[in-house]
N, C-alpha and C. Protein backbone atom coordinates (compact mmCIF):
# COMPACT_ATOMS: atom_id res chain seq x y z
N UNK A 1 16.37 -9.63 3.54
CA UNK A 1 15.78 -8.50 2.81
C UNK A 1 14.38 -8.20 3.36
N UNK A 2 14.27 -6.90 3.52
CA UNK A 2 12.94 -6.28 3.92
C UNK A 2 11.61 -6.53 3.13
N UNK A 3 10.65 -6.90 3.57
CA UNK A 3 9.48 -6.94 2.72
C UNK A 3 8.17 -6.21 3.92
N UNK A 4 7.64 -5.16 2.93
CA UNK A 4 6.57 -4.28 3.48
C UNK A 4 5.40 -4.35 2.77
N UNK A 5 4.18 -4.55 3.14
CA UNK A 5 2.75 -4.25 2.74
C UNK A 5 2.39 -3.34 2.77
N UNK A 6 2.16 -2.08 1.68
CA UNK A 6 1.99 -0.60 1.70
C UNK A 6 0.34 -1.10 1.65
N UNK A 7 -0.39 -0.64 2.79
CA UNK A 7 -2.23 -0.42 3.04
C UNK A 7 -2.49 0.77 3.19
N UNK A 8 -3.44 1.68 3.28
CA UNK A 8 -3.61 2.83 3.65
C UNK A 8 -5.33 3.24 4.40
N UNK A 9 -5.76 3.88 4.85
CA UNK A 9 -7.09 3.92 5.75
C UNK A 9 -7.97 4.24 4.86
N UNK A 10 -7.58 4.32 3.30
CA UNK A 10 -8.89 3.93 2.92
C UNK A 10 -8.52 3.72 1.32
N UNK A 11 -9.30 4.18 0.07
CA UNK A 11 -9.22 3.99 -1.16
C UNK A 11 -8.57 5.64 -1.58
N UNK A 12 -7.65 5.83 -2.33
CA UNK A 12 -7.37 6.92 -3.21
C UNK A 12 -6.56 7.85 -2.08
N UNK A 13 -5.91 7.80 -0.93
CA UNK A 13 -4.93 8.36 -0.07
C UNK A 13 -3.90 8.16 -0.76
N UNK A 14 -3.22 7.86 -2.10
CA UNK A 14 -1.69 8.02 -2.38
C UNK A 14 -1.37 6.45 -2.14
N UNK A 15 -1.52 5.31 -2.53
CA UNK A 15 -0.61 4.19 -1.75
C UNK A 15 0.22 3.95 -2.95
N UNK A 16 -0.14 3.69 -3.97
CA UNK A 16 1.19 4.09 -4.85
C UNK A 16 1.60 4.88 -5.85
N UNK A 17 1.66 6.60 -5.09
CA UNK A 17 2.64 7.13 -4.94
C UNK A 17 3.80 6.77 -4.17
N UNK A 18 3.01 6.32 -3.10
CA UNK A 18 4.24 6.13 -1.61
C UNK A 18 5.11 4.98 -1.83
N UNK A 19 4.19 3.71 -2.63
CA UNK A 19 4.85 2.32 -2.85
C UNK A 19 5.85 3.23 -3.80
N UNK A 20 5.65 3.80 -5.24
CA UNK A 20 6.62 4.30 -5.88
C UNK A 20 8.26 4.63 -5.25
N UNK A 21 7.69 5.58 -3.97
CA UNK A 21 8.36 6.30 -3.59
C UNK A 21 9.86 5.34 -2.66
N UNK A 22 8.62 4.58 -1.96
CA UNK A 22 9.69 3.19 -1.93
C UNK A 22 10.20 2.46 -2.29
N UNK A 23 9.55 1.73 -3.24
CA UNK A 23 10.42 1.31 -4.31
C UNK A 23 11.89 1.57 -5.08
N UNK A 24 11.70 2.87 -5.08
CA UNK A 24 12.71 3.94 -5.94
C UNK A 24 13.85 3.96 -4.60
N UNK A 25 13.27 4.57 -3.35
CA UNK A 25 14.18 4.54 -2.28
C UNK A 25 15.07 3.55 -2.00
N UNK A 26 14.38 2.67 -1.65
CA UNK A 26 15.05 0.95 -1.47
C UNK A 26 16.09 0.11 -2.89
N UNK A 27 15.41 0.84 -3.58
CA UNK A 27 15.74 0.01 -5.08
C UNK A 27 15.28 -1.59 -4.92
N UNK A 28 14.06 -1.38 -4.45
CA UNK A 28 13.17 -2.76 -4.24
C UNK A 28 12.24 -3.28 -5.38
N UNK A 29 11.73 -4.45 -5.46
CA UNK A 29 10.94 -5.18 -5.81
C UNK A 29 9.87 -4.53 -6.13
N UNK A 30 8.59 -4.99 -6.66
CA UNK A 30 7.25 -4.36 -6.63
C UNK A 30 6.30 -5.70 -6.95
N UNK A 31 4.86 -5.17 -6.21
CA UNK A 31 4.38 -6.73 -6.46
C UNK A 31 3.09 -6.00 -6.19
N UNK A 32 1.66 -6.25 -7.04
CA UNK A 32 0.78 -5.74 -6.64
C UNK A 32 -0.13 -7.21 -6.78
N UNK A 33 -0.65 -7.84 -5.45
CA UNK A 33 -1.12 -9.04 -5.66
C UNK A 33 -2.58 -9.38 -6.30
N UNK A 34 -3.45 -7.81 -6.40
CA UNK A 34 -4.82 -7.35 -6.68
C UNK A 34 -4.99 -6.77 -7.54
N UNK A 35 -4.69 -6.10 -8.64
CA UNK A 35 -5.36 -5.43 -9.75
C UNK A 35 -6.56 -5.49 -10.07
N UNK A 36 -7.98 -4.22 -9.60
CA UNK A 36 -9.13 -4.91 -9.92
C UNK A 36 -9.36 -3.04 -11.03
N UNK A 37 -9.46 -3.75 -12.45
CA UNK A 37 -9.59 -2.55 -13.26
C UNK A 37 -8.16 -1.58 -13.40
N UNK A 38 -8.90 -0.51 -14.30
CA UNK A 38 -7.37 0.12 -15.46
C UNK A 38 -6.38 -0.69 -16.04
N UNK A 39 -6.47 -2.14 -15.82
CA UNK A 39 -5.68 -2.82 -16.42
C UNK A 39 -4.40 -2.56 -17.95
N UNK A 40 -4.81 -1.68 -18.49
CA UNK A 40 -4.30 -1.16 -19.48
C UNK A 40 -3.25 0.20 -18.83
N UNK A 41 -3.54 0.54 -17.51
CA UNK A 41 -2.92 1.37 -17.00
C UNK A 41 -3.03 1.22 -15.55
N UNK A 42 -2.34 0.01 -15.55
CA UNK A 42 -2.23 -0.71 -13.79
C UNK A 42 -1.17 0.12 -12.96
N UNK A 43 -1.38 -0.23 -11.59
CA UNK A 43 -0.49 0.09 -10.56
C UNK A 43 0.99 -0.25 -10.96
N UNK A 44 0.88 -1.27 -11.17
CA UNK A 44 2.74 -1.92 -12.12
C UNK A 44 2.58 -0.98 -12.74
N UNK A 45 2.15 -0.38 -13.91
CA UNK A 45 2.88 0.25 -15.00
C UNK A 45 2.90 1.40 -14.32
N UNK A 46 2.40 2.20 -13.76
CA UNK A 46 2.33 3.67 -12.84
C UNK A 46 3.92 3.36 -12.22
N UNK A 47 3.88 2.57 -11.31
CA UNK A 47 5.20 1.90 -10.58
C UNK A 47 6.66 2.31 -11.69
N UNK A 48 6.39 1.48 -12.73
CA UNK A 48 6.86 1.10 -13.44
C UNK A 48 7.74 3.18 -14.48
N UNK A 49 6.71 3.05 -14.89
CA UNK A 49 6.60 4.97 -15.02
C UNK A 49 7.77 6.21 -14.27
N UNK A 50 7.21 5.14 -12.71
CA UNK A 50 7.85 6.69 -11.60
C UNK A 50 8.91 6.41 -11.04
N UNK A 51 9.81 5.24 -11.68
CA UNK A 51 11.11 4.96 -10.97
C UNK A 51 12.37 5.23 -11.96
N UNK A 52 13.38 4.90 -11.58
CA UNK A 52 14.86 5.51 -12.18
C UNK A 52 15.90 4.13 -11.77
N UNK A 53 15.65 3.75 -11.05
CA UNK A 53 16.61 2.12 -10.85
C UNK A 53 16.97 1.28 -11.82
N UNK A 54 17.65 0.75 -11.70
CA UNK A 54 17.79 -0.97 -12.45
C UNK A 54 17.36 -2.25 -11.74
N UNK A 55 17.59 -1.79 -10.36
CA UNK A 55 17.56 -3.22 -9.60
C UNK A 55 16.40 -3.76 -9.56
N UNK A 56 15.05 -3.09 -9.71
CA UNK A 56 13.73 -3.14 -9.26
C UNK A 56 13.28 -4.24 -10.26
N UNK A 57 12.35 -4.94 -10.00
CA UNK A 57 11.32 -5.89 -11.03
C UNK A 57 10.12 -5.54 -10.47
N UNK A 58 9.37 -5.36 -11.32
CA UNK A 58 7.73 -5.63 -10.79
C UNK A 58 7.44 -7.15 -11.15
N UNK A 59 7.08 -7.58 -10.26
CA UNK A 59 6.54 -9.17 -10.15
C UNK A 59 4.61 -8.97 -10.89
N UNK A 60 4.41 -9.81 -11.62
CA UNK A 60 3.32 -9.66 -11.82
C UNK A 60 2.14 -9.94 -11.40
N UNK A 61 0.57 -9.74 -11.47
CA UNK A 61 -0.24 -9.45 -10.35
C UNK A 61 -0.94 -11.03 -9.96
N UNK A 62 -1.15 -11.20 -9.10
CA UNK A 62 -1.55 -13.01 -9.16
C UNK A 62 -3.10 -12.95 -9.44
N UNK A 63 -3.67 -11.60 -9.15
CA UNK A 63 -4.96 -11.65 -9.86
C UNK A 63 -5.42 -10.06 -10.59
N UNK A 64 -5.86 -10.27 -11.76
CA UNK A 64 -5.76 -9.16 -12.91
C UNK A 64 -7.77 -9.11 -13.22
N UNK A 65 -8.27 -8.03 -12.82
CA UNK A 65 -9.80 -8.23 -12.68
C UNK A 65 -10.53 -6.80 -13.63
N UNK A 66 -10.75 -7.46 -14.56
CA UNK A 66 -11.06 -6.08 -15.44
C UNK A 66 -12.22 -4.67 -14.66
N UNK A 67 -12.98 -5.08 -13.86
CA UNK A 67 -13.79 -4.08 -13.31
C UNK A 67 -13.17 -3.37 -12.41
N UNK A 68 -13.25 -1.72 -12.14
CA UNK A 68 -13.13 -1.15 -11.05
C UNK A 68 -13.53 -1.05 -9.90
N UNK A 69 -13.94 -2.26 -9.37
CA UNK A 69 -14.62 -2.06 -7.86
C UNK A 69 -13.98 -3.14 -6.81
N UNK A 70 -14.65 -3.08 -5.77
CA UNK A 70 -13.98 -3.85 -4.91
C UNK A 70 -13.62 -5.55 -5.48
N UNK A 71 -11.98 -5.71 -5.17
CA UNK A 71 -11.94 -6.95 -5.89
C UNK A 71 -13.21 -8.00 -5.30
N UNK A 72 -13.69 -8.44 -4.74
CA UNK A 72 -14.47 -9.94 -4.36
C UNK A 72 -15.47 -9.81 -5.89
N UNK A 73 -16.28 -8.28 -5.66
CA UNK A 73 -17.35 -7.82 -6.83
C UNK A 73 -16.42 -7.94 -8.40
N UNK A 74 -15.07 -7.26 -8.42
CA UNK A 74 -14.66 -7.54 -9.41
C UNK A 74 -13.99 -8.79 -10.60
N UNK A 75 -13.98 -9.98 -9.15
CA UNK A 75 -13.71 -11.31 -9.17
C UNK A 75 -15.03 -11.63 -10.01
N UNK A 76 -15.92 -11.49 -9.31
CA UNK A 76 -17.30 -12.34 -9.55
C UNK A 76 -17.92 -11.60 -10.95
N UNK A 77 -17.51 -10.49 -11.47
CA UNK A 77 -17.98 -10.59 -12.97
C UNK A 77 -17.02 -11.33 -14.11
N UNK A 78 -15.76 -11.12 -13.56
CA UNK A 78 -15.18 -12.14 -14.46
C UNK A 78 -15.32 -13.91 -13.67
N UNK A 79 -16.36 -13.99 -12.99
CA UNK A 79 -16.50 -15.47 -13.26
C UNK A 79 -15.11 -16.58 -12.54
N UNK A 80 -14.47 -15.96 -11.20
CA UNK A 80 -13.11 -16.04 -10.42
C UNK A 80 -13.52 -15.97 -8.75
N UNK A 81 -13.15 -16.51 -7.98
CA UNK A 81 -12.88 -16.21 -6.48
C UNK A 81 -11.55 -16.05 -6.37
N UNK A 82 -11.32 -15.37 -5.45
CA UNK A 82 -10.07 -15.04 -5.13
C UNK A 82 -9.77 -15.90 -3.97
N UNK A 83 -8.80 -16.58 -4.12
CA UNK A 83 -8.47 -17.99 -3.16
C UNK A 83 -6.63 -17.22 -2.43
N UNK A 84 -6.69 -16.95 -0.85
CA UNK A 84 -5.86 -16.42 -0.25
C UNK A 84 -4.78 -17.74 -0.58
N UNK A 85 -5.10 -18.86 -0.35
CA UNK A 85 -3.91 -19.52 -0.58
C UNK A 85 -3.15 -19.83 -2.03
N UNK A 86 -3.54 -18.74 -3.16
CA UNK A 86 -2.92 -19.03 -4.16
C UNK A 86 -2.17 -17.84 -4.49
N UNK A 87 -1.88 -16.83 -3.70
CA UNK A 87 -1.44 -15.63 -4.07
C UNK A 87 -0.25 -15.86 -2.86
N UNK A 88 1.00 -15.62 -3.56
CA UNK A 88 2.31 -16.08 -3.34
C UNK A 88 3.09 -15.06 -3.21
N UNK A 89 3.74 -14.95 -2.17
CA UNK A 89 4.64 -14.02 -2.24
C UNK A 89 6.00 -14.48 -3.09
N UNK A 90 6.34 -13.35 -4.55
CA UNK A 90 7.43 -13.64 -5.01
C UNK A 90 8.97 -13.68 -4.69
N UNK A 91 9.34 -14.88 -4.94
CA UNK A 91 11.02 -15.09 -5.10
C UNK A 91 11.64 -14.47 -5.34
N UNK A 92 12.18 -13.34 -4.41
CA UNK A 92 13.45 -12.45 -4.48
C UNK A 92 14.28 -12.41 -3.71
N UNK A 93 15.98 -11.94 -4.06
CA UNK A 93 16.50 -11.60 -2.94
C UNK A 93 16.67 -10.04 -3.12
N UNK A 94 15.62 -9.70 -3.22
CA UNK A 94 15.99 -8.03 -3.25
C UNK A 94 14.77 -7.91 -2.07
N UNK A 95 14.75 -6.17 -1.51
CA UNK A 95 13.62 -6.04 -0.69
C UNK A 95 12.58 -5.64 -1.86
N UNK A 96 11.08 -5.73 -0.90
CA UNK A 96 9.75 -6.37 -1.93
C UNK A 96 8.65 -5.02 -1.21
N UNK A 97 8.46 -4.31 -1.88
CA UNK A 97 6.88 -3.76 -1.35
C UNK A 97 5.96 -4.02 -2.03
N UNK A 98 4.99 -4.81 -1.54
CA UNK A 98 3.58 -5.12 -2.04
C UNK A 98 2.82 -4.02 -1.91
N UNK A 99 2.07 -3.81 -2.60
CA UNK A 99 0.70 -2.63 -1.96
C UNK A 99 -0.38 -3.80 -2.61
N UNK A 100 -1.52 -3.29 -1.05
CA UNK A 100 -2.61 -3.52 -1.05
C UNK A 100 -3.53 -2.88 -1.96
N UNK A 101 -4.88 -3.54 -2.09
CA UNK A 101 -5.81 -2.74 -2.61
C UNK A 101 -6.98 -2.09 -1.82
N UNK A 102 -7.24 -0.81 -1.69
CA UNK A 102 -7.90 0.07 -1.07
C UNK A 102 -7.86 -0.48 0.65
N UNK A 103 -8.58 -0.13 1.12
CA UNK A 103 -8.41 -0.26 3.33
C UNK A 103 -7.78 -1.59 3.27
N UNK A 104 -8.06 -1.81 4.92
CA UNK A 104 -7.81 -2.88 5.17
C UNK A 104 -8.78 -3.78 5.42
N UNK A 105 -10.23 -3.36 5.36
CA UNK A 105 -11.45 -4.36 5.40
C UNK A 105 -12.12 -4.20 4.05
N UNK A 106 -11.51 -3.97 2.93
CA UNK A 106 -11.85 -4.35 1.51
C UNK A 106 -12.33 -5.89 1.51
N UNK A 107 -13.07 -6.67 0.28
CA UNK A 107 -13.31 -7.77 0.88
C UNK A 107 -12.75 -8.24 -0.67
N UNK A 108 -12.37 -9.41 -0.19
CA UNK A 108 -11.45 -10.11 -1.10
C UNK A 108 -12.67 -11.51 -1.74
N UNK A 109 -13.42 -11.99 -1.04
CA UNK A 109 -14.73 -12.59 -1.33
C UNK A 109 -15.24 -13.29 -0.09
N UNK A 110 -16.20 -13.86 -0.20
CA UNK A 110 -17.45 -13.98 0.34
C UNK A 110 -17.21 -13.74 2.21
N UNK A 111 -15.95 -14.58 2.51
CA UNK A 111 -15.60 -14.45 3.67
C UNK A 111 -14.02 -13.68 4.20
N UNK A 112 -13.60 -13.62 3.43
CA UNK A 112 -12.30 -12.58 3.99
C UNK A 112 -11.79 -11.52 3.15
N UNK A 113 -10.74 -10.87 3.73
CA UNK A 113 -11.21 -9.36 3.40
C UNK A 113 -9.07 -9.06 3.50
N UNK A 114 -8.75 -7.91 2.85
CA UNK A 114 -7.89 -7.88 2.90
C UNK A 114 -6.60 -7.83 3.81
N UNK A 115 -6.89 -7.95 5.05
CA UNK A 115 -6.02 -8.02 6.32
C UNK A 115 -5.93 -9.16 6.55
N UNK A 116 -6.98 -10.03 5.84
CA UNK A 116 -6.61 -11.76 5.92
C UNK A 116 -5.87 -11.92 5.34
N UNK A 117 -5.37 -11.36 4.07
CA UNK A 117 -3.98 -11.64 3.30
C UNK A 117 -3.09 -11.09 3.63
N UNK A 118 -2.91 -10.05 4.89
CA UNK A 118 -1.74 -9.42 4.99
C UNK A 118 -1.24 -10.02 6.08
N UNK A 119 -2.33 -10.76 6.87
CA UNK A 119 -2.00 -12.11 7.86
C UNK A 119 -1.05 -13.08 7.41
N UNK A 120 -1.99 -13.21 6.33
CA UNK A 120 -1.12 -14.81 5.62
C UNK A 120 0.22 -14.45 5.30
N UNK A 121 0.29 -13.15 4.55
CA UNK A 121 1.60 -13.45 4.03
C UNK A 121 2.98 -13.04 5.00
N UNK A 122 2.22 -12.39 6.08
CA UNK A 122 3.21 -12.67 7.21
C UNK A 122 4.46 -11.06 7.04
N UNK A 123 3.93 -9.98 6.47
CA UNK A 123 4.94 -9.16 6.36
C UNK A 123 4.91 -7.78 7.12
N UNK A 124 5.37 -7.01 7.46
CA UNK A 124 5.21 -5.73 8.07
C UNK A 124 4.52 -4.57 7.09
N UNK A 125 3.95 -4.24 7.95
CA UNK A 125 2.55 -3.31 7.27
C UNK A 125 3.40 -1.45 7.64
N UNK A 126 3.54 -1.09 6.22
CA UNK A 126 3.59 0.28 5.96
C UNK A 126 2.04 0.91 5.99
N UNK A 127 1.63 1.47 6.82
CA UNK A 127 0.17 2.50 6.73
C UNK A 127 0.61 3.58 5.58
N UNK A 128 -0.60 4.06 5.22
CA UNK A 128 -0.09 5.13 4.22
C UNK A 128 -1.75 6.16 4.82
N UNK A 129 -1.01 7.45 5.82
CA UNK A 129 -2.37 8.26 5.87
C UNK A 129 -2.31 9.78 5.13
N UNK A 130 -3.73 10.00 5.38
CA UNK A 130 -3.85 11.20 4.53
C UNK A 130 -4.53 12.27 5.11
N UNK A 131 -4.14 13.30 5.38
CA UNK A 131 -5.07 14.27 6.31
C UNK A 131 -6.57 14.98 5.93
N UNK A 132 -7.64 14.71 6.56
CA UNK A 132 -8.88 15.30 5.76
C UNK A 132 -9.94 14.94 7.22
N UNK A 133 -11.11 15.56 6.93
CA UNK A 133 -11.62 15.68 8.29
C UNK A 133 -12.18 13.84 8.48
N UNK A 134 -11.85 13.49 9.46
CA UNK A 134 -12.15 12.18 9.85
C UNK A 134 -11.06 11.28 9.65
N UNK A 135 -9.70 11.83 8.91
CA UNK A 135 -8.62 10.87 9.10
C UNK A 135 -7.93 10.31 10.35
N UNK A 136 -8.17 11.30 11.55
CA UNK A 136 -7.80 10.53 12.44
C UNK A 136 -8.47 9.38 13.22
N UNK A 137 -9.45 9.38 12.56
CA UNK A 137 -10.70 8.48 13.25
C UNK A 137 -9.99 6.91 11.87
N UNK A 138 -10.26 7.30 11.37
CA UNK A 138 -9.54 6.30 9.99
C UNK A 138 -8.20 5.21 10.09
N UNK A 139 -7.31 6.21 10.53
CA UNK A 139 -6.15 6.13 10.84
C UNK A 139 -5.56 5.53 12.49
N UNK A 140 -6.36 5.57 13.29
CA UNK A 140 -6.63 5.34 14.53
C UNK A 140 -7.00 3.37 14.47
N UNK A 141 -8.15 3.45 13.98
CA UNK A 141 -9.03 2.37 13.46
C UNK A 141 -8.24 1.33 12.96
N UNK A 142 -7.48 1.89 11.92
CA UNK A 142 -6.68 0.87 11.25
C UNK A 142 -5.75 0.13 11.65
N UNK A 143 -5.00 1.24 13.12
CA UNK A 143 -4.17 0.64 13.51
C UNK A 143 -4.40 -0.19 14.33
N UNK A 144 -5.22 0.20 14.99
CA UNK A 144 -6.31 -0.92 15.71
C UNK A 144 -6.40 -1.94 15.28
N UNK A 145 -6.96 -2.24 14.22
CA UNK A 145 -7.46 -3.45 13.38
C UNK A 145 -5.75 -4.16 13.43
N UNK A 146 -4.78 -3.40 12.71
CA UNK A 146 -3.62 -4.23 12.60
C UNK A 146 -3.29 -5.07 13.92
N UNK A 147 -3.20 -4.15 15.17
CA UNK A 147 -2.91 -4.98 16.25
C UNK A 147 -3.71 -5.70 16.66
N UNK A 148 -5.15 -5.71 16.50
CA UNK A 148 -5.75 -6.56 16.89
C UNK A 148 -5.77 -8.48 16.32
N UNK A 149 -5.24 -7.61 14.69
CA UNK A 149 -4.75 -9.03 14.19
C UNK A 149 -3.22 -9.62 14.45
N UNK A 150 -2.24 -9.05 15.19
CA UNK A 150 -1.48 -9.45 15.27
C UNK A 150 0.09 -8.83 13.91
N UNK A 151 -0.48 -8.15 13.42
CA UNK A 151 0.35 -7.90 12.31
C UNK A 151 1.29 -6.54 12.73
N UNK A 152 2.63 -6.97 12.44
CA UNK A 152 3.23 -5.96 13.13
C UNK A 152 3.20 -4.32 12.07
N UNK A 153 3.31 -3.32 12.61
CA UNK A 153 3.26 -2.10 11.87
C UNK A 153 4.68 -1.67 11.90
N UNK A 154 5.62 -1.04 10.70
CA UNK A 154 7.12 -0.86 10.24
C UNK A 154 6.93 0.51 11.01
N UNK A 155 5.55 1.70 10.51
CA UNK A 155 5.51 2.73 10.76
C UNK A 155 4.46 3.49 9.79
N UNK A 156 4.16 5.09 9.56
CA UNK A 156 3.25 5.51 9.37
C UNK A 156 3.68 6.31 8.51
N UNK A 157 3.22 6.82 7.18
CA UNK A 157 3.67 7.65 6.07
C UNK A 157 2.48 8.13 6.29
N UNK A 158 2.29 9.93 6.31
CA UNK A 158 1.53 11.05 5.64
C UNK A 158 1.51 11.40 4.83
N UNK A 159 0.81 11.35 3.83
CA UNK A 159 0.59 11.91 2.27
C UNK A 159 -0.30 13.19 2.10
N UNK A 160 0.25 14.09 1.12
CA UNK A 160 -0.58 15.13 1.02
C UNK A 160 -0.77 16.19 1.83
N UNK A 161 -1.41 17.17 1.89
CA UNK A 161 -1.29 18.52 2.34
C UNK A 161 -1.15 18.06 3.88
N UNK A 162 -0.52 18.79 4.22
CA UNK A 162 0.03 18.72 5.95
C UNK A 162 -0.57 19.28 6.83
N UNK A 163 -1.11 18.80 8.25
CA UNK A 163 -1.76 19.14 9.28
C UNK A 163 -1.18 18.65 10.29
N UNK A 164 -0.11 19.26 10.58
CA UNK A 164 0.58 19.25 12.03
C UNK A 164 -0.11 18.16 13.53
N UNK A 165 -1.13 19.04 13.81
CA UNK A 165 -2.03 18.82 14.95
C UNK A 165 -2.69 17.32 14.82
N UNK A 166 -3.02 17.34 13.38
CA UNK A 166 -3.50 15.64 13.12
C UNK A 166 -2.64 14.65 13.50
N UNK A 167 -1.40 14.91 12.60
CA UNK A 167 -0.50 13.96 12.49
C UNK A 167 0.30 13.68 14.21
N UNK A 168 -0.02 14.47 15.10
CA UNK A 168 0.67 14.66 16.16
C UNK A 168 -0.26 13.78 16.81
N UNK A 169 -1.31 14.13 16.92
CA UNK A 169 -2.51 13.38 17.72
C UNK A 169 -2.58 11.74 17.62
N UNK A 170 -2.40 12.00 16.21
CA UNK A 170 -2.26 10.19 15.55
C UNK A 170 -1.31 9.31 16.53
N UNK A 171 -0.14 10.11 16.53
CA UNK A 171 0.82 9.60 16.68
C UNK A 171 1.57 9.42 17.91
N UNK A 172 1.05 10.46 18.68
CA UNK A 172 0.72 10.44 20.31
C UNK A 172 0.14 9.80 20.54
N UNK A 173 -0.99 9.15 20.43
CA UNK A 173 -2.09 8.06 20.88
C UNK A 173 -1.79 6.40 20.18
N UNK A 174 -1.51 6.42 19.37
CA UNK A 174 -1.13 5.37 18.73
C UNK A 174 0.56 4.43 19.25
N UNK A 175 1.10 5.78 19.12
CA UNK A 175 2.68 5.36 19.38
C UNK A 175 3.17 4.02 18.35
N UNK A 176 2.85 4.25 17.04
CA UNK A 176 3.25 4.26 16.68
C UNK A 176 4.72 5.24 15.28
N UNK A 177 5.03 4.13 15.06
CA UNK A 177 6.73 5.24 14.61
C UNK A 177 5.95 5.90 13.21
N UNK A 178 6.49 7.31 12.88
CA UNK A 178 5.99 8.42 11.98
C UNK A 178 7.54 7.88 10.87
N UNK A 179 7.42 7.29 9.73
CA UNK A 179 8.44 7.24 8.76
C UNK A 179 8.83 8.17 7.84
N UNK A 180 7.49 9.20 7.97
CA UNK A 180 7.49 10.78 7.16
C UNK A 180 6.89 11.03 6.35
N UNK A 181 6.92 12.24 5.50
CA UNK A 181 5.43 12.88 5.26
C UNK A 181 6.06 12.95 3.98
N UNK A 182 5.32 13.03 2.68
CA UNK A 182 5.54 13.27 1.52
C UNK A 182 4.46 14.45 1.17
N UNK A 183 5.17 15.41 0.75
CA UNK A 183 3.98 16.51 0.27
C UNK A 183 3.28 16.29 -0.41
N UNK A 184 2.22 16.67 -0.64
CA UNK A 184 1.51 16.97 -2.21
C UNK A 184 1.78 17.26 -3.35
N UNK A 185 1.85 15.82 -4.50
CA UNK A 185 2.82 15.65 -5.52
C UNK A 185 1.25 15.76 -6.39
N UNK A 186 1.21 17.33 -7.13
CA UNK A 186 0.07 17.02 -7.81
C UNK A 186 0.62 16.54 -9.31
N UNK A 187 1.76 16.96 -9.80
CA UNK A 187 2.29 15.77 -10.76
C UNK A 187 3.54 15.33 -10.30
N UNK A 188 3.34 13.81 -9.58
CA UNK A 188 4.12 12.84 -9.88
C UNK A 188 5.29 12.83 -11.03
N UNK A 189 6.46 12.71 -11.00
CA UNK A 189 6.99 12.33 -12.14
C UNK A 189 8.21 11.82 -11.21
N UNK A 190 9.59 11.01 -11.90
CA UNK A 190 10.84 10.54 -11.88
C UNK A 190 11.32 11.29 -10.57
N UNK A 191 11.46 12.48 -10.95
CA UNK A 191 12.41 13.96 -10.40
C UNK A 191 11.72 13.32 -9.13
N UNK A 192 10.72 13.84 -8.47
CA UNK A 192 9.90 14.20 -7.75
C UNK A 192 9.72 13.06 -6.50
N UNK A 193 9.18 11.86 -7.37
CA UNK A 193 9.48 10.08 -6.50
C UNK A 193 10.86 10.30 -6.12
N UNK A 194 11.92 10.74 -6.73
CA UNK A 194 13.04 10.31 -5.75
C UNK A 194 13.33 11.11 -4.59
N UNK A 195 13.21 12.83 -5.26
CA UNK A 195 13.35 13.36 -3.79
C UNK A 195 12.49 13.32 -2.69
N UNK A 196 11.33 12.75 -3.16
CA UNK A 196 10.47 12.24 -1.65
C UNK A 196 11.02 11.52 -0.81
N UNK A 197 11.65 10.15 -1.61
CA UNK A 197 12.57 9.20 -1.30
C UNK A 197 13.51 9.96 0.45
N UNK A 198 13.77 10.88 0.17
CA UNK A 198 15.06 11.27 1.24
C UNK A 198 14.04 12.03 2.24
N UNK A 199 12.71 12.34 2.09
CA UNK A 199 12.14 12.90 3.09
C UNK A 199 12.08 11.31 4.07
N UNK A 200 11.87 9.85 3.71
CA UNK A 200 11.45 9.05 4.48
C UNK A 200 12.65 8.44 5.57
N UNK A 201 12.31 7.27 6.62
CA UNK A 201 13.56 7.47 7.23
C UNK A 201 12.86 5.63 7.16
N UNK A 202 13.64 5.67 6.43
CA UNK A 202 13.02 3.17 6.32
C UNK A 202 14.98 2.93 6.08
């Protein structure tokens, strides 16, 4: 069974919409290993909200951090480090998308940062980009960073209003694989997550 790390080039590009969107597609797993803030209205329950399956479980978060800011900062007001070797990837035999929390050099505490956990846990990295002036510089970067760590990339999801010329450039230079574009879902709902679902090609 497939397991993917949905990251994206930065904070608030759509990553789960797109995890949704996979989720629902695959009739996969869900696992968000970071929750830092909305706790009362987490990524699980959003997840949870925009799907139509049976098969799916959301696994619950291995760390739950009441502040909205970068987890290491949101660790350290509740009085917590975030320790990479205690966050586990869950026991399934179904396929699993994790999503990350915000980039991939978010910092998880004092010394590592979130691409150290996407190291550890050893899984293929879904990008999630978004078109706006400087995304290809963003998006470029990131992929960079992935290969430089060794982490293999599945492929590249576009979110949001469409720019041809961007997404071409990206993707010409990068070479990496384009998995497809999801429009601009300014309300999300059931309907909507699934037919995105058939725009992707996973």
């Amino acid at each position: 069974m497939a397991k993917y790390f949905v990251t994206g080039i930065g904070t608030g590009i759509g990553k789960t919409l797109v995890s949704a969107v996979l989720t629902e597609k695959l009739e996969a797993d869900y696992w968000k290993p970071i929750q830092s803030g909305d706790l009362e209205l987490s990524d699980s329950l959003t997840i949870k909200q925009l799907i139509t399956n049976k098969n799916t479980f959301i696994h619950p978060e291995s760390y739950r951090l009441n502040s909205p800011l970068s987890p290491h900062q949101a660790a350290k007001l509740d009085n917590i480090e975030i320790a990479i070797p205690k966050i586990k990837i869950p026991e399934t035999d179904n396929h699993l998308i994790i999503e990350g929390a915000g980039g991939l050099m978010v910092p998880l505490n004092e010394k590592e940062l979130l691409i150290d956990l996407i190291k550890a846990l050893n899984v293929e990295v879904i990008l999630v980009s978004q078109n706006y002036l400087g995304s290809i510089n963003h998006t470029l970067m990131s992929i960079n960073l992935l290969k430089q760590y060794g982490i293999k990339i599945k492929g590249l999801i576009f979110n949001g209003v469409e720019n041809s010329e961007t997404q071409r450039y990206i993707l010409q230079y990068s070479n990496v694989t384009c998995l497809g574009y999801i429009p601009l879902l300014e309300n999300a709902n059931k309907e909507n997550v699934k037919i995105s679902g058939r725009l992707l090609s996973l």
